[in-house]
N, C-alpha and C. Protein backbone atom coordinates (compact mmCIF):
# COMPACT_ATOMS: atom_id res chain seq x y z
N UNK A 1 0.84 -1.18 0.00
CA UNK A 1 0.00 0.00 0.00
C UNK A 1 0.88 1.23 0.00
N UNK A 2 1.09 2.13 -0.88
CA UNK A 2 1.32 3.10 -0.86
C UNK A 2 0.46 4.32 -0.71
N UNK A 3 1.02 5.21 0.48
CA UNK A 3 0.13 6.49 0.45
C UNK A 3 1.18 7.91 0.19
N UNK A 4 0.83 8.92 -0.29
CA UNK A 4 1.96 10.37 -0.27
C UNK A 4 2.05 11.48 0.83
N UNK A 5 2.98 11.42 1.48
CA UNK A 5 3.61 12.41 2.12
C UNK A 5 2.73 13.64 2.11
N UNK A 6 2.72 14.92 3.07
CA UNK A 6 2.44 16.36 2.53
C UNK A 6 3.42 17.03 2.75
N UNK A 7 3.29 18.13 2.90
CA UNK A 7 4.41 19.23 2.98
C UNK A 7 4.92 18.97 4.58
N UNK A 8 3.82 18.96 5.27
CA UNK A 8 4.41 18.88 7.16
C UNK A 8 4.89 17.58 7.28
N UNK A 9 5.08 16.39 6.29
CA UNK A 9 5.89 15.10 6.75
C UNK A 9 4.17 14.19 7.14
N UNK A 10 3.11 14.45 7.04
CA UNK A 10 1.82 14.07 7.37
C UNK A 10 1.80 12.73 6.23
N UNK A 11 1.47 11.59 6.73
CA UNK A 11 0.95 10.67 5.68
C UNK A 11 -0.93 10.25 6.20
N UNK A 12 -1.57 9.62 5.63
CA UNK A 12 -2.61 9.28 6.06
C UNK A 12 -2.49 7.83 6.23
N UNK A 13 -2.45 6.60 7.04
CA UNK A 13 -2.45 5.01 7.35
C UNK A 13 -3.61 4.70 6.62
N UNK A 14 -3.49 3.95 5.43
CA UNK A 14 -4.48 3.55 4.92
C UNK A 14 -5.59 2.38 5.75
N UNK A 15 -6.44 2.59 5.59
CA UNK A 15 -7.99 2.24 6.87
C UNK A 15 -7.11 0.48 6.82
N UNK A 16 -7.33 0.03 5.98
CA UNK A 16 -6.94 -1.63 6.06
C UNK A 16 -5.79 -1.95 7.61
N UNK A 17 -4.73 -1.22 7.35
CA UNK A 17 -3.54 -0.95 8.38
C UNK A 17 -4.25 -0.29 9.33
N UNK A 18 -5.16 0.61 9.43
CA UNK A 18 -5.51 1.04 10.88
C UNK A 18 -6.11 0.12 11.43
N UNK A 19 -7.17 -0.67 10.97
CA UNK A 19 -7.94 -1.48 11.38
C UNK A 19 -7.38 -2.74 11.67
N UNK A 20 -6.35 -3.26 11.42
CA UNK A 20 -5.18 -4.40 11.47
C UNK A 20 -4.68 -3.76 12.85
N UNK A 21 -4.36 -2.65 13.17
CA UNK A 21 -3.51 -2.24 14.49
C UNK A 21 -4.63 -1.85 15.42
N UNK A 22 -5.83 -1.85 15.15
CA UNK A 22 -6.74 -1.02 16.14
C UNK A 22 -6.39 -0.01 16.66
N UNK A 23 -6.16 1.22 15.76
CA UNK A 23 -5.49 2.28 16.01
C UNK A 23 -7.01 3.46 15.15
N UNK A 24 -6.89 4.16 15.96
CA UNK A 24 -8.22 5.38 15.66
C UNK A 24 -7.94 6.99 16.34
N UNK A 25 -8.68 7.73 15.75
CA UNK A 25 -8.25 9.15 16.38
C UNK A 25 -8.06 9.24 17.49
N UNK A 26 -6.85 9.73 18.07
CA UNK A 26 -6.34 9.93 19.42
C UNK A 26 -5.18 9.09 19.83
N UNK A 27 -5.02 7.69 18.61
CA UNK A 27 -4.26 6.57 19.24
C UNK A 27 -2.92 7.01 18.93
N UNK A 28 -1.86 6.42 19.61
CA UNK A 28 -0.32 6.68 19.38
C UNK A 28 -0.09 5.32 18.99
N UNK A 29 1.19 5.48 18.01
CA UNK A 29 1.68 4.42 16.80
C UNK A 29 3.17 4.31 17.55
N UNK A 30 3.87 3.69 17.34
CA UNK A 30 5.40 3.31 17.36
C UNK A 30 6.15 3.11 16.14
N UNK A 31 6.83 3.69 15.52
CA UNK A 31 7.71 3.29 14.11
C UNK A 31 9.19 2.67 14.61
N UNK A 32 9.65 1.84 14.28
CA UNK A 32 10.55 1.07 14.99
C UNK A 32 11.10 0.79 13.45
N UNK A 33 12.87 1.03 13.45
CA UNK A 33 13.57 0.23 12.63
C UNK A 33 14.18 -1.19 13.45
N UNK A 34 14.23 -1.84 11.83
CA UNK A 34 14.29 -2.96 11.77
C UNK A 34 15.34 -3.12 11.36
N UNK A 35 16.55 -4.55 11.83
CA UNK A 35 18.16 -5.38 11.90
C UNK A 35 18.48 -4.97 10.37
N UNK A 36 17.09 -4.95 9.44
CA UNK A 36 17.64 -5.17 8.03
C UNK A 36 17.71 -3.32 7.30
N UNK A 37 16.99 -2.86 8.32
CA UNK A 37 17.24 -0.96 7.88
C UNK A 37 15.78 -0.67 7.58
N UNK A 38 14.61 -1.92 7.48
CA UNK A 38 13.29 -1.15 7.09
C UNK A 38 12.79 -0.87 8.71
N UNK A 39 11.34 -0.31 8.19
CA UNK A 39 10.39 0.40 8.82
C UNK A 39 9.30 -0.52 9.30
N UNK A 40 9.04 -0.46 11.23
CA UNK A 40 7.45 -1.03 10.89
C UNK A 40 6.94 -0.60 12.16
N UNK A 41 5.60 -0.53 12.05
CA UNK A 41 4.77 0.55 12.69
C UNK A 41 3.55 -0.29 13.60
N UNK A 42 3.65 -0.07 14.96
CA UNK A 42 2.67 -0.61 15.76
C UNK A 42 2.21 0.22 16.56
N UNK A 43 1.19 -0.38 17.01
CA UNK A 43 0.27 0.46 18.16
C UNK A 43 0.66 0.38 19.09
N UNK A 44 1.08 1.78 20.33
CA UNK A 44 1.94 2.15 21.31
C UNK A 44 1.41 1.49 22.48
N UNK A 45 1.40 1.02 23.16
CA UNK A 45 0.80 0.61 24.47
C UNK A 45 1.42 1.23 25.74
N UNK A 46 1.82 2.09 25.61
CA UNK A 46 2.59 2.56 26.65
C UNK A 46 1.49 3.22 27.82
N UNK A 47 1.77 3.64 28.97
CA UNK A 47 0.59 3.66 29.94
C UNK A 47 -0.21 4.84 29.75
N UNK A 48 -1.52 5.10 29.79
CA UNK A 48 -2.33 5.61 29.40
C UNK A 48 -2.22 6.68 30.97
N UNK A 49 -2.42 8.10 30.54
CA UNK A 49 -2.26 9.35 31.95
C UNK A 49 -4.08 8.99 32.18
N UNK A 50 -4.33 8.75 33.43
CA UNK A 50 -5.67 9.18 33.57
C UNK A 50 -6.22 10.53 32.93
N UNK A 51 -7.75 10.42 33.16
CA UNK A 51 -8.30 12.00 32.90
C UNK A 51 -7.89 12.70 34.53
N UNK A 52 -8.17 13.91 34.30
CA UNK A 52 -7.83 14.37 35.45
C UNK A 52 -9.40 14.57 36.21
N UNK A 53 -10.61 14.10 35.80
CA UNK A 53 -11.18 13.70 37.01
C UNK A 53 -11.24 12.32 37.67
N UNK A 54 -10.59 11.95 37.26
CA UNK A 54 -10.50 10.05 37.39
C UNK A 54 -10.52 9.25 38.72
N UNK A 55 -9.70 10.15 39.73
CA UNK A 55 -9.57 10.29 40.97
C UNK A 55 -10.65 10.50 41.86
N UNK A 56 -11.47 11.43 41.25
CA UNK A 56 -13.24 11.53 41.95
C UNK A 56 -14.03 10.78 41.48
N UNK A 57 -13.91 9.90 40.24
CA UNK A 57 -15.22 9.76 39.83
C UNK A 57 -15.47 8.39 40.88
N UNK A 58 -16.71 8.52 41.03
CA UNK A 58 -17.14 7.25 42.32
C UNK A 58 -17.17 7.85 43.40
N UNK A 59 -16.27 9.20 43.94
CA UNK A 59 -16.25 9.59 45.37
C UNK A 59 -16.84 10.66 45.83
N UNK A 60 -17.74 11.59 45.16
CA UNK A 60 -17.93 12.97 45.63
C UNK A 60 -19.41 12.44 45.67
N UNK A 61 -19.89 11.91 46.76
CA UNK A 61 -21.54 11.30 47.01
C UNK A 61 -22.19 11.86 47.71
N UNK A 62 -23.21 12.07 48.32
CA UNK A 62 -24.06 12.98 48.80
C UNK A 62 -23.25 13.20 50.08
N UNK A 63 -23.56 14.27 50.45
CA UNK A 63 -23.15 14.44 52.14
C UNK A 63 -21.15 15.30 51.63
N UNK A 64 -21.16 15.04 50.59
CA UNK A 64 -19.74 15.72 50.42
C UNK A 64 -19.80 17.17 49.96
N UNK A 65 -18.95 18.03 50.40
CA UNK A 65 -19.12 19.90 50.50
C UNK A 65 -18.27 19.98 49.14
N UNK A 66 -18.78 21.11 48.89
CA UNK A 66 -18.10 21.75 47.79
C UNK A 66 -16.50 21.80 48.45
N UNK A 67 -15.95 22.36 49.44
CA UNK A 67 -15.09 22.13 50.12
C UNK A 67 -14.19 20.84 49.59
N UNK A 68 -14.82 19.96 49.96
CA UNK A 68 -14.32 18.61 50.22
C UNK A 68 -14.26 18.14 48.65
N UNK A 69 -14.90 18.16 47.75
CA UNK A 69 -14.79 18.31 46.36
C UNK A 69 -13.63 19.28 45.78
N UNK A 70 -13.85 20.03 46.32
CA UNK A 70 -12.67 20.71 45.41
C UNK A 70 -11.17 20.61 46.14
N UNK A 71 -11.05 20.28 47.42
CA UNK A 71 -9.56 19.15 47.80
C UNK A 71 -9.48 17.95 47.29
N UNK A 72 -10.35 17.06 47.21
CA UNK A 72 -10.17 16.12 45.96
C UNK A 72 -9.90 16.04 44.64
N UNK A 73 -10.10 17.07 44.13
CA UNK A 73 -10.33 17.60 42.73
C UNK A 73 -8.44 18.44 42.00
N UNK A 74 -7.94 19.12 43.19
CA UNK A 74 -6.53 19.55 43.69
C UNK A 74 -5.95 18.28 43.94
N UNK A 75 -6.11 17.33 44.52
CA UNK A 75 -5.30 16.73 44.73
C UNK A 75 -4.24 16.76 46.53
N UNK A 76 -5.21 17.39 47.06
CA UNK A 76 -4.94 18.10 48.05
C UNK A 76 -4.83 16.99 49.20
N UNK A 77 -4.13 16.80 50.40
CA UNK A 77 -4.24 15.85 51.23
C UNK A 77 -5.16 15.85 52.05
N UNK A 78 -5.61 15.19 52.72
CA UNK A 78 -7.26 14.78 53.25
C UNK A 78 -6.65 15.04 55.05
């Protein structure tokens, strides 16, 4: 499969290859050379950063203050 370059170095992964890597908007790729000098390209697995509400979600339940929400929310010690 060949696809062309643009001016910023941009190629587009033709759908067949995305869908072979399960790779979709947002995903990170790995390009790795290879013993013989080529190119080959996989899907990054490297550890995913939480969202940054990730930490509350499940914990801010009734009976909790805006207060107490927003030291959780900081990251603040309890």
């Amino acid at each position: 499969m060949a696809t062309t370059v643009t001016s910023k170095g941009q190629v587009t992964i033709p759908k067949p290859v995305r869908d072979h890597l399960g790779i979709g908007p947002g995903s990170r790729v790995d390009f790795r050379q290879t013993a013989d000098g080529g190119i080959t390209i996989e899907k990054a697995d490297g550890p995913k950063r939480p969202g940054r509400f990730a930490k509350a979600r499940g914990s801010a339940g009734p009976g909790m203050t805006t207060d107490e929400l927003m030291a959780l929310l900081r990251g603040e010690p309890e």
